[in-house]
C-alpha atoms as a PDB file:
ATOM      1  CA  UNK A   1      75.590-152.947  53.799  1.00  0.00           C
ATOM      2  CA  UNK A   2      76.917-156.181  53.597  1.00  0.00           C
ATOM      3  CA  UNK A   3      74.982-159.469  54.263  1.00  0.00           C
ATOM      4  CA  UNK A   4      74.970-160.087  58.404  1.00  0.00           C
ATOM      5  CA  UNK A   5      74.659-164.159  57.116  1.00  0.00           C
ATOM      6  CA  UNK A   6      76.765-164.986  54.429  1.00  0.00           C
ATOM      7  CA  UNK A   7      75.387-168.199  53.439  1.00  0.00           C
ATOM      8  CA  UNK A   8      78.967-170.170  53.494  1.00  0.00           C
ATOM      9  CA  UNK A   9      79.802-169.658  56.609  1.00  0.00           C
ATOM     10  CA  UNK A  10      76.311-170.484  57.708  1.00  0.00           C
ATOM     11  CA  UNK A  11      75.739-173.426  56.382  1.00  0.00           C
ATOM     12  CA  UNK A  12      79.635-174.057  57.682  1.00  0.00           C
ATOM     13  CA  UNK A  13      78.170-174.142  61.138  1.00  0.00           C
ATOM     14  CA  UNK A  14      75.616-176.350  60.589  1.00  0.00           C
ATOM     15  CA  UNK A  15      78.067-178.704  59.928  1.00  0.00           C
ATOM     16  CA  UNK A  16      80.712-178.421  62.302  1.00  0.00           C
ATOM     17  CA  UNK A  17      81.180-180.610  65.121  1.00  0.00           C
ATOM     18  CA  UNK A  18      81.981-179.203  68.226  1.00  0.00           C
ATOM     19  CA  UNK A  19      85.589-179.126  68.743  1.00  0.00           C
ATOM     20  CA  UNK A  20      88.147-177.697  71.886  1.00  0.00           C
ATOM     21  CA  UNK A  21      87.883-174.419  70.198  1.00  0.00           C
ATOM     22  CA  UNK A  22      84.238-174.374  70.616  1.00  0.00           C
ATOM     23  CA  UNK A  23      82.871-172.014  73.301  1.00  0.00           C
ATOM     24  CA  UNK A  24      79.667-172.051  75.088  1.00  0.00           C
ATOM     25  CA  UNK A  25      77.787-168.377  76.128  1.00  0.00           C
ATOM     26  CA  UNK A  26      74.638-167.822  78.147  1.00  0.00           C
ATOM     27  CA  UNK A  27      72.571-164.999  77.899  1.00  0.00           C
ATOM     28  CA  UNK A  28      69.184-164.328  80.202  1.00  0.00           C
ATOM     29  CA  UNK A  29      66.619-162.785  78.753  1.00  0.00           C
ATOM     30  CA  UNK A  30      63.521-160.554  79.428  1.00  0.00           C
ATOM     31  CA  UNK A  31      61.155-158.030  77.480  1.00  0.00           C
ATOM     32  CA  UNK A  32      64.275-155.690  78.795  1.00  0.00           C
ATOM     33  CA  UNK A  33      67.397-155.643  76.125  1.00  0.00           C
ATOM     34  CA  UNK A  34      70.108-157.899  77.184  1.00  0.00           C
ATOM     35  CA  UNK A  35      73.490-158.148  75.668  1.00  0.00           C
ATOM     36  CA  UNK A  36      76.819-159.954  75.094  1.00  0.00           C
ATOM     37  CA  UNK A  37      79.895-158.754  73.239  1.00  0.00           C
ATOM     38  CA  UNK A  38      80.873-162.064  71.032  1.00  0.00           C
ATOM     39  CA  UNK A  39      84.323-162.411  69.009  1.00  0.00           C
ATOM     40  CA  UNK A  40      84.477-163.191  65.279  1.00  0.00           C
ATOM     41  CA  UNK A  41      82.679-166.466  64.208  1.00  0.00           C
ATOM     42  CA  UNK A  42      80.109-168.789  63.186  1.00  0.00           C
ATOM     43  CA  UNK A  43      77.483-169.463  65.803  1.00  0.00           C
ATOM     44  CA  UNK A  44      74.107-171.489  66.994  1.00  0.00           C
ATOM     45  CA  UNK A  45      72.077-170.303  69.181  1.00  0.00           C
ATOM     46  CA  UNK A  46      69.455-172.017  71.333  1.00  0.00           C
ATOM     47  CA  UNK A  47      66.183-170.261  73.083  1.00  0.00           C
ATOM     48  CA  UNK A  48      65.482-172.421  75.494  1.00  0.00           C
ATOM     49  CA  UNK A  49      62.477-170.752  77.114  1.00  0.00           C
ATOM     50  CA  UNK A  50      58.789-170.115  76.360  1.00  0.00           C
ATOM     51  CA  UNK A  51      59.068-167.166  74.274  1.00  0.00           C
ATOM     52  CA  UNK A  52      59.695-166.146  70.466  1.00  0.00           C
ATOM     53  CA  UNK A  53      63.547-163.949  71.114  1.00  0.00           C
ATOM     54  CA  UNK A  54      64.130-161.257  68.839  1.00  0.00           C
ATOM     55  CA  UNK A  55      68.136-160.976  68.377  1.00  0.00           C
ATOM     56  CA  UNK A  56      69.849-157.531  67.014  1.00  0.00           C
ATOM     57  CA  UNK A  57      73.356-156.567  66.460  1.00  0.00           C
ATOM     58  CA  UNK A  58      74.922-153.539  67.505  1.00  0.00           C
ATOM     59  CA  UNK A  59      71.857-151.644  68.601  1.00  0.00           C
ATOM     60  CA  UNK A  60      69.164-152.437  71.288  1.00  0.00           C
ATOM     61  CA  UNK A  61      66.719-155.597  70.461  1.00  0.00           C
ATOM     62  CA  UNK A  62      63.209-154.282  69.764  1.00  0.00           C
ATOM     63  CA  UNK A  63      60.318-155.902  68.185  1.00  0.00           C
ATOM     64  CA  UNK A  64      58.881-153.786  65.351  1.00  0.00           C
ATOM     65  CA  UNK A  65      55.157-152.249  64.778  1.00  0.00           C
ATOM     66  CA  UNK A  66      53.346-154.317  62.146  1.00  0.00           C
ATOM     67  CA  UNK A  67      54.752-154.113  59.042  1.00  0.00           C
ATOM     68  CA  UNK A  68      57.981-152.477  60.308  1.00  0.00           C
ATOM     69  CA  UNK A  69      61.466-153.796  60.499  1.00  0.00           C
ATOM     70  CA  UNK A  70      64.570-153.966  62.282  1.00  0.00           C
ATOM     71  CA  UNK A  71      68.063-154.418  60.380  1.00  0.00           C
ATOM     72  CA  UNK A  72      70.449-156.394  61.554  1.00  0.00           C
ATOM     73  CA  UNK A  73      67.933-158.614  63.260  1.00  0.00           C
ATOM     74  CA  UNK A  74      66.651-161.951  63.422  1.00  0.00           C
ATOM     75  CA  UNK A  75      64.033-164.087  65.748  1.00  0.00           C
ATOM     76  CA  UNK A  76      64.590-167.527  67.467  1.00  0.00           C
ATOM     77  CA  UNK A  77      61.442-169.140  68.471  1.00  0.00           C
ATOM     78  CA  UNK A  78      60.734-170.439  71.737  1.00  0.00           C
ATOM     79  CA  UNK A  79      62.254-173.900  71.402  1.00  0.00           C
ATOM     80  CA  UNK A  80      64.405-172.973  68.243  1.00  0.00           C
ATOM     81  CA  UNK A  81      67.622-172.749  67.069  1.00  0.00           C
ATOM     82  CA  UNK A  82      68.916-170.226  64.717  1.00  0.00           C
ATOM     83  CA  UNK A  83      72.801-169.748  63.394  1.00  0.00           C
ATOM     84  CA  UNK A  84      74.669-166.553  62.612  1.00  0.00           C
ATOM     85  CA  UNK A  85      78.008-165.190  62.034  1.00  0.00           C
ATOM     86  CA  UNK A  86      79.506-162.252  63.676  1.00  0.00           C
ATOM     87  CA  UNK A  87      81.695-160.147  61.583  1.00  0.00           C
ATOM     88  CA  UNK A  88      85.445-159.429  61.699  1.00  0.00           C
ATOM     89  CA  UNK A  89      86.267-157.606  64.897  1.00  0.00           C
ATOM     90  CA  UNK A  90      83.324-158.570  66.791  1.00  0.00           C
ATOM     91  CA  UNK A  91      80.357-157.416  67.516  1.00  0.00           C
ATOM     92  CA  UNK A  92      77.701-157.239  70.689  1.00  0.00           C
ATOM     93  CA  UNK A  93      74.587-159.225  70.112  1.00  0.00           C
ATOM     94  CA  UNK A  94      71.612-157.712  71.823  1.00  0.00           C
ATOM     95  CA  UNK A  95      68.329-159.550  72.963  1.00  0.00           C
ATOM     96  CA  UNK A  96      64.398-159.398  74.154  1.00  0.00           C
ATOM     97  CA  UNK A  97      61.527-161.822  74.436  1.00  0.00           C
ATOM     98  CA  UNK A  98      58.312-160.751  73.383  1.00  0.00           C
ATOM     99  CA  UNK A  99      56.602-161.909  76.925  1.00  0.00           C
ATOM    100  CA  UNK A 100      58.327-163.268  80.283  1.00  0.00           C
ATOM    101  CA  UNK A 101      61.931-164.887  79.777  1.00  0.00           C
ATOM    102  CA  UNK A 102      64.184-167.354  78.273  1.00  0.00           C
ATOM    103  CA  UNK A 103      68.138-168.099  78.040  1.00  0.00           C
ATOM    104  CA  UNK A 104      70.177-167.771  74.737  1.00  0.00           C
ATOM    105  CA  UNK A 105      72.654-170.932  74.792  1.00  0.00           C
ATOM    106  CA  UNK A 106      75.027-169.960  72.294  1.00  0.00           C
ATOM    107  CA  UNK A 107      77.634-171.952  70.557  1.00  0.00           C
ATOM    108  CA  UNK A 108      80.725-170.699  68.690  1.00  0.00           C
ATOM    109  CA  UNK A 109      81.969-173.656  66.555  1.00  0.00           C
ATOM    110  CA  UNK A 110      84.106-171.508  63.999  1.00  0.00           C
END
């Protein structure tokens, strides 16, 4: 499988000012999955609640059993800020908390 986060476009997006192609998203979130399809691009996202997020792609968020994983995955802490890149084509990015809610503020800046 090839790497979710290649590292050039990632660190890309931690560089790039926002621009008039950028594009804001919200997503609300709960220990039930929530999703949101997202085009082709290099992203930031913000959690702005309480909880730790765990973020998926393609498949329903889930938090794993100790010492398990999830592919595809990766986990914004309450407070944090995390970037990614979708692949060409698009893809849906899927979302829980690990107790009560948050919101995803996403940013596309590439």
């Amino acid at each position: 499988m090839a790497d979710p986060f290649p590292s050039d476009l990632a660190s890309q997006v931690d560089r790039t000012p926002a621009s008039t192609r950028s594009v804001y998203y919200r997503l609300d979130v709960s220990t039930t999955d929530a999703s949101i399809a997202l085009p082709t691009g290099g992203y930031q996202v913000l959690n702005d609640g309480a909880s730790t997020v765990v973020c998926c792609f393609d498949a329903t968020a889930t938090n794993p059993a100790s010492g398990a994983s999830v592919a595809a995955s990766f986990v914004v802490s309450a407070g944090g800020v995390a970037s990614f890149t979708v692949d060409a084509g698009g893809q849906t990015l899927h979302a829980i908390t690990l107790t009560g809610t948050s919101t995803l503020r996403i940013g596309r800046f590439s």
